[in-house]
Protein backbone atom coordinates (compact mmCIF):
# COMPACT_ATOMS: atom_id res chain seq x y z
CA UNK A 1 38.19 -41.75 -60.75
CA UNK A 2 37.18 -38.26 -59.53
CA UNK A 3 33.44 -37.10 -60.41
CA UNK A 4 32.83 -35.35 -63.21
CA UNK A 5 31.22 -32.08 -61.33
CA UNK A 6 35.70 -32.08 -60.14
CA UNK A 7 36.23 -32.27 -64.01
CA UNK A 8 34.14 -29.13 -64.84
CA UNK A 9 35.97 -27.10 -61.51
CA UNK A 10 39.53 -28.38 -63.24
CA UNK A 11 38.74 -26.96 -66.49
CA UNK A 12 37.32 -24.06 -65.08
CA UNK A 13 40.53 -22.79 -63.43
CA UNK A 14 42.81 -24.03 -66.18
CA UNK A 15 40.91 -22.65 -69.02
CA UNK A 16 42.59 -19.73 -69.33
CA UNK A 17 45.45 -21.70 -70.58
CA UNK A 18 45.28 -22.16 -73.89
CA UNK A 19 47.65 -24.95 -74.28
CA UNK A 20 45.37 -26.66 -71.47
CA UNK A 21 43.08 -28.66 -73.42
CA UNK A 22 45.79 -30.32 -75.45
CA UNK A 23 48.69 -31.16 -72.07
CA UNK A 24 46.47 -31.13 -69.61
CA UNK A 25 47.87 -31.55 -65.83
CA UNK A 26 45.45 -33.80 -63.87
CA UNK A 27 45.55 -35.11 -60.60
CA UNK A 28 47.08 -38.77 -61.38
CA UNK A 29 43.60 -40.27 -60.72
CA UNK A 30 41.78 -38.87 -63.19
CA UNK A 31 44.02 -41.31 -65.92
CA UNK A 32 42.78 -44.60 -67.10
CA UNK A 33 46.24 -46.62 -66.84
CA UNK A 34 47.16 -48.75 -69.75
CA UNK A 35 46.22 -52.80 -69.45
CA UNK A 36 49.23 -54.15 -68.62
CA UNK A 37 50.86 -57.88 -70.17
CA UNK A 38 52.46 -60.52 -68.18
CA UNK A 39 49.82 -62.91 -68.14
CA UNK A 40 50.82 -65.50 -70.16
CA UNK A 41 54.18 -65.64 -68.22
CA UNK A 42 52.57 -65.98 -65.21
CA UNK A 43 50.67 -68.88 -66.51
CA UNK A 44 53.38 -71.18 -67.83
CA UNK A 45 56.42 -69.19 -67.03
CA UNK A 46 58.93 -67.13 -68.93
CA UNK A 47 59.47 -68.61 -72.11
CA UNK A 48 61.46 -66.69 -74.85
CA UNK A 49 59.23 -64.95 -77.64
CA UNK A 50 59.23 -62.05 -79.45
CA UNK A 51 57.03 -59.27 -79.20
CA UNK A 52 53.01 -60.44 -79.64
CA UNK A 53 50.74 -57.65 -80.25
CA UNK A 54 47.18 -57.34 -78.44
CA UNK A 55 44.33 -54.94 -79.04
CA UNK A 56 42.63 -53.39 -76.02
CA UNK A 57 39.10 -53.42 -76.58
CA UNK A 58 36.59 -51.60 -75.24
CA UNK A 59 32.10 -53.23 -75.64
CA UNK A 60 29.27 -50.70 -75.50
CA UNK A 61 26.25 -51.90 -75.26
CA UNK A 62 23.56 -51.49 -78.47
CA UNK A 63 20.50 -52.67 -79.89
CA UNK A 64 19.53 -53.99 -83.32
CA UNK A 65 17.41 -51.28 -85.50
CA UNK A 66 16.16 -53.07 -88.72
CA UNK A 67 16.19 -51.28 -92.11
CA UNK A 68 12.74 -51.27 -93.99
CA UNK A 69 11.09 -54.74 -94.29
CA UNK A 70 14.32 -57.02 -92.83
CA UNK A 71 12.55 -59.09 -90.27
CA UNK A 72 15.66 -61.37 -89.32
CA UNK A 73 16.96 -58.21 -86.61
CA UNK A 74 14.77 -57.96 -83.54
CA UNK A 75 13.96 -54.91 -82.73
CA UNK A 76 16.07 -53.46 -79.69
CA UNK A 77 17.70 -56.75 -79.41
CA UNK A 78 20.85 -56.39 -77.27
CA UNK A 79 24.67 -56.88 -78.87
CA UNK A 80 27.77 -55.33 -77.72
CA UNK A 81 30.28 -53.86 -80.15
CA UNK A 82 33.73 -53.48 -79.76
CA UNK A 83 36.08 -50.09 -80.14
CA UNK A 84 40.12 -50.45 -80.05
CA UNK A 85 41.13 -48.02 -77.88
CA UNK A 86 44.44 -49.27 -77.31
CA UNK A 87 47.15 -51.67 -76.97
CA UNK A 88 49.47 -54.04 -75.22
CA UNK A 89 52.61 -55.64 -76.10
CA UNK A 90 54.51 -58.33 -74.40
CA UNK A 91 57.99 -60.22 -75.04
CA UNK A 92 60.45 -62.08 -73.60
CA UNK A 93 64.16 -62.18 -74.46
CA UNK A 94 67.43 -63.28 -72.52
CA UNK A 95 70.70 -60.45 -71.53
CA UNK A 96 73.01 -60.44 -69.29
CA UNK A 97 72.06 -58.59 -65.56
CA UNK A 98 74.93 -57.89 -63.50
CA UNK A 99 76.87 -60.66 -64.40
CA UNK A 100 74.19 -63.76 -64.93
CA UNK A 101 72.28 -64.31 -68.19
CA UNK A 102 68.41 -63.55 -67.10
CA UNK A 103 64.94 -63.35 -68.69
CA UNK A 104 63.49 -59.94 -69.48
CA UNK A 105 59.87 -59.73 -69.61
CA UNK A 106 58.89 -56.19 -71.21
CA UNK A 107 55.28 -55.04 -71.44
CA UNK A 108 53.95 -52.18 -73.36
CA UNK A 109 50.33 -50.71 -73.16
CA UNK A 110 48.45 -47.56 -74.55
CA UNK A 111 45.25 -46.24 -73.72
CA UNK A 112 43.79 -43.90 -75.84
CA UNK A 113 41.59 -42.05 -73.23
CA UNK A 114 38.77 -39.60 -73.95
CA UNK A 115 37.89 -37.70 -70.69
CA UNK A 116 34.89 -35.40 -70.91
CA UNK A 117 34.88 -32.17 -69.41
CA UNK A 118 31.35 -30.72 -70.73
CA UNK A 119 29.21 -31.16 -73.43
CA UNK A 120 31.00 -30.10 -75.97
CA UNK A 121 34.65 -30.57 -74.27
CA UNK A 122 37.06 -33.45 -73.82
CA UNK A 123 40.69 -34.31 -73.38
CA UNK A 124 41.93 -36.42 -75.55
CA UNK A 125 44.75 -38.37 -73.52
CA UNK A 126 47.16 -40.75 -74.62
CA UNK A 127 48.44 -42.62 -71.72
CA UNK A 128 51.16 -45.08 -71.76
CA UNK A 129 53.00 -47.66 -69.19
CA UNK A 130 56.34 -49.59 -69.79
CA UNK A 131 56.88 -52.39 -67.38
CA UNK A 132 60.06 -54.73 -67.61
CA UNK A 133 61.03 -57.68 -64.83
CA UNK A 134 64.42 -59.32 -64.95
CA UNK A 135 64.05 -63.10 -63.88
CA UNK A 136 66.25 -65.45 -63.18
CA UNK A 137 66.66 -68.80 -65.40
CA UNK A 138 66.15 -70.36 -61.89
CA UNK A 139 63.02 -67.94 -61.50
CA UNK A 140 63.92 -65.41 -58.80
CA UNK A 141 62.81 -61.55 -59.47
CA UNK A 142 65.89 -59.78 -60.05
CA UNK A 143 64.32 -56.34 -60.60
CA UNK A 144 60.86 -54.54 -61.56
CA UNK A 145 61.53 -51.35 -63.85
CA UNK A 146 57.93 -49.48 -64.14
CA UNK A 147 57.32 -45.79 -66.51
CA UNK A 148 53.99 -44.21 -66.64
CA UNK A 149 53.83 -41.44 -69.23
CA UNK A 150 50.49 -38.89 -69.17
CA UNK A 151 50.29 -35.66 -69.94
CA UNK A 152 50.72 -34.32 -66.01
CA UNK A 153 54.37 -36.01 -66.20
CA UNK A 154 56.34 -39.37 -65.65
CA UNK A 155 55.78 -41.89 -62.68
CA UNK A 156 59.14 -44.32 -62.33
CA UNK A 157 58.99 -47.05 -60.38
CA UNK A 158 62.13 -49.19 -59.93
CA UNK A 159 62.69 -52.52 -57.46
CA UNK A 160 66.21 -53.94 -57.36
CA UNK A 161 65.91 -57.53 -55.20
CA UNK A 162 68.65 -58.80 -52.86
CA UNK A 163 68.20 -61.88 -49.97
CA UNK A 164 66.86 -60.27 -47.28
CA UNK A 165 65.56 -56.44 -48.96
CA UNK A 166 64.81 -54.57 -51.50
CA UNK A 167 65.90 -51.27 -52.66
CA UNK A 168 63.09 -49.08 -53.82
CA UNK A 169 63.34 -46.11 -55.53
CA UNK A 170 60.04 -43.83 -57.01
CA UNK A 171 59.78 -40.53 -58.87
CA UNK A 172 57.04 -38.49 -59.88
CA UNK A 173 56.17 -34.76 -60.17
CA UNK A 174 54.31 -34.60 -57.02
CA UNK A 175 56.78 -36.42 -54.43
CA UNK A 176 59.74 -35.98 -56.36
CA UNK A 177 62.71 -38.51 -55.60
CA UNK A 178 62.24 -41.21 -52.76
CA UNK A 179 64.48 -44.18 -52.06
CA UNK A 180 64.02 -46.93 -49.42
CA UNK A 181 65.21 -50.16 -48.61
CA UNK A 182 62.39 -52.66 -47.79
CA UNK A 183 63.07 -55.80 -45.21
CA UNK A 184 60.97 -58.95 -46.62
CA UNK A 185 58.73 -59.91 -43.78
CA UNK A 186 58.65 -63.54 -44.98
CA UNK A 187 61.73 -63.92 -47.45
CA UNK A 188 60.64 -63.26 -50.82
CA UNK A 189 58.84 -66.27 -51.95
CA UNK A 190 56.07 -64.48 -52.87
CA UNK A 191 57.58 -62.38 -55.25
CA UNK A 192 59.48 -65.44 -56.87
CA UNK A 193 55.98 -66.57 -57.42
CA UNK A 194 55.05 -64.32 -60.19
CA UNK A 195 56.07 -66.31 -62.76
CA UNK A 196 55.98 -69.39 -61.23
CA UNK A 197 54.64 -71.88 -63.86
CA UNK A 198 50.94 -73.37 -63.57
CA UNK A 199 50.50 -74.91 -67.02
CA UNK A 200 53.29 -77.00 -69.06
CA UNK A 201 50.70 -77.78 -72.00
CA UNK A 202 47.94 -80.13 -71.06
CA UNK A 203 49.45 -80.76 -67.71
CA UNK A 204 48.47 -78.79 -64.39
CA UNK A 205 51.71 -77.87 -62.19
CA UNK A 206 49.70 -76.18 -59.79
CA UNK A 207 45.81 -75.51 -59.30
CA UNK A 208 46.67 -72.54 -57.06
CA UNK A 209 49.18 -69.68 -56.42
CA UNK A 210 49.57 -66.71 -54.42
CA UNK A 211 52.12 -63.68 -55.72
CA UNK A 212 53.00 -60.12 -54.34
CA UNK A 213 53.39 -57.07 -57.23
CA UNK A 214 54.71 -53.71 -56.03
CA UNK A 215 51.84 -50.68 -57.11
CA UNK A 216 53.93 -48.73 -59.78
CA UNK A 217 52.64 -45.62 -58.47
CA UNK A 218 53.19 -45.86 -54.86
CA UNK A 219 55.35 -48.73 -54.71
CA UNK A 220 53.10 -50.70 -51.83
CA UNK A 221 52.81 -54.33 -51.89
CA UNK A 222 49.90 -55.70 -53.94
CA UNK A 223 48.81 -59.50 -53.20
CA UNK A 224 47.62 -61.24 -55.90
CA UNK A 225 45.98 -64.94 -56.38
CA UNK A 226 45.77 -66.77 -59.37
CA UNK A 227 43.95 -69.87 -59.90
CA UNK A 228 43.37 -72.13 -62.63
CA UNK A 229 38.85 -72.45 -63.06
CA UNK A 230 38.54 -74.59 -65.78
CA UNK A 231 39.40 -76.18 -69.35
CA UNK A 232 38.12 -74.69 -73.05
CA UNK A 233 36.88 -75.84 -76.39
CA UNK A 234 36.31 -73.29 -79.13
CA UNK A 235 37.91 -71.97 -82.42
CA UNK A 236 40.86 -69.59 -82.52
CA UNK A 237 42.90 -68.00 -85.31
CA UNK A 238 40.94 -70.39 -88.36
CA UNK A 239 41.57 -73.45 -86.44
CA UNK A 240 38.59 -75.11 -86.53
CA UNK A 241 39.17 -76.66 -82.85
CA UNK A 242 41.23 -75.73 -80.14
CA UNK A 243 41.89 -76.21 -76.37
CA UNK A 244 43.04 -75.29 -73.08
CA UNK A 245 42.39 -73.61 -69.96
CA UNK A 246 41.22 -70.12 -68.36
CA UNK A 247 42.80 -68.99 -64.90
CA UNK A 248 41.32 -66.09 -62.92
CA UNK A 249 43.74 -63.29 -61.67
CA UNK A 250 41.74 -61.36 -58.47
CA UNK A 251 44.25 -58.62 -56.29
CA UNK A 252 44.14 -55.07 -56.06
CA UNK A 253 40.19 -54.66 -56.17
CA UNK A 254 40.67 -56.04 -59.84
CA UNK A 255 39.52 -59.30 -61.41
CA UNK A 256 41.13 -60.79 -65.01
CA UNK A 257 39.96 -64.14 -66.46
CA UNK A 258 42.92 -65.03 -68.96
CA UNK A 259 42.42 -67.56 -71.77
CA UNK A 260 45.69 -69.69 -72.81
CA UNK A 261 45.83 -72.55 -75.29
CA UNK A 262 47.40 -76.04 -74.99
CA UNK A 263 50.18 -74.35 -76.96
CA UNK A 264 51.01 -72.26 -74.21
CA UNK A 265 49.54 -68.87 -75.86
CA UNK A 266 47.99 -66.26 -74.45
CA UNK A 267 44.99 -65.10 -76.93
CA UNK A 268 42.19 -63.40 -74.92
CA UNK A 269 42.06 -61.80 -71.16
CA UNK A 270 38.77 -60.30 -70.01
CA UNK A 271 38.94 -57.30 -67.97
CA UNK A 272 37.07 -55.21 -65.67
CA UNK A 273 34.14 -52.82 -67.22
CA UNK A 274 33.53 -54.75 -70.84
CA UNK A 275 37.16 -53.91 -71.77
CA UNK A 276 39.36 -56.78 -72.61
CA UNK A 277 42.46 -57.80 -74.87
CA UNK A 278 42.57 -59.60 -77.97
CA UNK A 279 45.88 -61.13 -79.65
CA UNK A 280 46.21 -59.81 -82.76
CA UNK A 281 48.03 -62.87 -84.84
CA UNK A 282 49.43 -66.14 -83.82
CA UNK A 283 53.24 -65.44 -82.67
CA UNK A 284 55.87 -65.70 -85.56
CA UNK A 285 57.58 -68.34 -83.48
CA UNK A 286 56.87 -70.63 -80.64
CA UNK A 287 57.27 -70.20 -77.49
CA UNK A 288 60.23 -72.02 -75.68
C-alpha cells in the first residue's frame, strides 16, 4: 500500500478530472484485493456443493461508554465491532474440460474499499476477483482462470497445465498481453497439492502439506504451507455443540487460520488486520 502523502499527489494531478473521483485510475497497489475462497477445498478436497455465501468482515477497535446510571459497562472497556465490507463465494460443480469430466472450483469476492484521499475526500472502490481451478477427479490441476476487476482496468490471469509445462498467459492495462510456457523444475506435485485432502471428517489424512499458487497479478510462483494446529469445541449455527479442527495457511507474507467442522464445512477463516470471513447459513446440501 502506497502512503497516503502519494494519495494526496494522485488526486492532486487528477483532480481536474471530474469523472476522477468516481473511476479513479490507481497504480494497482493502492487496491485492497478481495479475500479469496478455496479453503475448505483445500482442507478436505473438492467435494461438490453449491454456492455458500460468506461475509467479509472487517473489527475496529472501541470502548464501552455507559448511559446515565448503568453500572454493568466499564468505562473504556475494550470490544471490537464488526463492519461487512464485503464478500466471498465459493462452489464446486462437475463439466466436462477438454474431453474428461473435472471439478470446477469457482470463487467470488468483493471488497467494498474506502480509500481516503484528504479530510474530506475518499474513493469509494468496489473491487472484485473471480478465481476458477479445473481439477481432476484424480486431483491434478488442469487449469487456474484468475479476473481482477477495479476501477484502473482488468488483470487476467490464466494457467493451462500439461506434464512437463505450463502455458501462461497474463493481461493487464499496464503490460498488455504476455504468454509463456513455464518448465516445472520438480514435476508438478506441488501444484497437485492444492487440494490435496487433509481431513475426511474426524480422521487426519495428513498433519502437513506444502502447495505452490501462481500470483494472479504477476503470475510468479507462490509457496504455500498448510498445517493442521489443533481440534475445536464451540457452538455454530444454533447447535448447541459442535466440533472439529483449525489449520493455519502461512505463504505469500500472509497468514489464515481456517475453522472447519467434523462435517467437512468451512464456517469461519481469520485473516490478516482484524478482517475475517463468516459463513452466512449452513449449505442447502451436503457436501459430497
Amino acid at each position: 500500500m502506497l502512503a497516503p502523502i502519494v494519495l494526496a499527489v494522485v488526486f492532486q494531478v487528477q483532480s481536474v478530472d471530474p469523472d476522477f473521483l468516481k473511476h479513479p485510475n490507481l497504480p494497482i497497489q493502492m487496491y485492497r484485493l478481495p479475500q479469496m475462497g478455496g479453503q475448505q477445498e483445500i482442507v478436505i478436497g473438492p467435494k461438490v456443493q453449491p454456492a455458500q455465501f460468506f461475509g467479509y468482515y472487517a473489527q475496529y477497535l472501541q470502548h464501552f461508554r455507559p448511559v446515565g446510571n448503568d453500572t454493568n459497562l466499564t468505562p473504556n472497556a475494550p470490544y471490537y465491532e464488526s463492519e461487512r465490507v464485503g464478500y466471498m463465494s465459493d462452489s464446486v460443480a462437475t463439466y466436462p474440460h477438454d474431453g474428461q469430466t473435472a471439478y470446477l472450483i469457482q470463487t467470488d469476492g468483493d471488497y467494498k474499499q474506502v480509500l481516503p484521499i484528504t479530510k474530506k475526500k475518499s474513493f469509494n472502490l468496489d473491487n472484485k476477483q473471480r478465481v476458477s481451478y479445473w481439477v481432476s477427479l484424480t486431483g491434478k490441476l488442469l487449469q487456474v482462470n484468475s479476473v481482477i476487476t477495479v476501477t484502473a482496468g482488468n488483470w487476467v490471469m490464466s494457467a493451462t497445465f500439461g506434464k512437463d509445462s505450463y502455458e501462461l498467459f497474463l493481461n493487464d492495462p499496464i503490460k498488455g498481453e504476455r504468454k509463456s510456457t513455464i518448465n516445472f523444475a520438480n514435476g508438478s506435485d506441488k501444484f497437485d497439492a492444492l487440494f490435496k485432502p487433509m481431513l475426511d471428517g474426524k480422521k487426519e489424512l495428513l498433519r502437513k502439506k506444502e502447495y505452490t499458487q501462481l500470483d494472479p497479478l504477476t503470475g510468479a510462483e507462490v509457496n504455500y504451507t498448510a498445517k493442521s494446529i489443533g481440534h475445536w469445541d464451540g457452538k455454530s449455527f444454533g447447535k448447541p455443540t459442535d466440533h472439529g479442527r483449525y489449520i493455519d495457511i502461512d505463504g505469500g507474507g500472509k497468514h489464515e487460520r481456517v475453522y472447519v467442522n467434523d462435517d467437512g464445512i468451512l464456517f469461519h477463516v481469520d485473516e490478516p488486520g482484524m478482517y475475517y470471513l463468516g459463513l452466512d447459513d449452513l449449505p442447502s446440501t451436503p457436501v459430497k
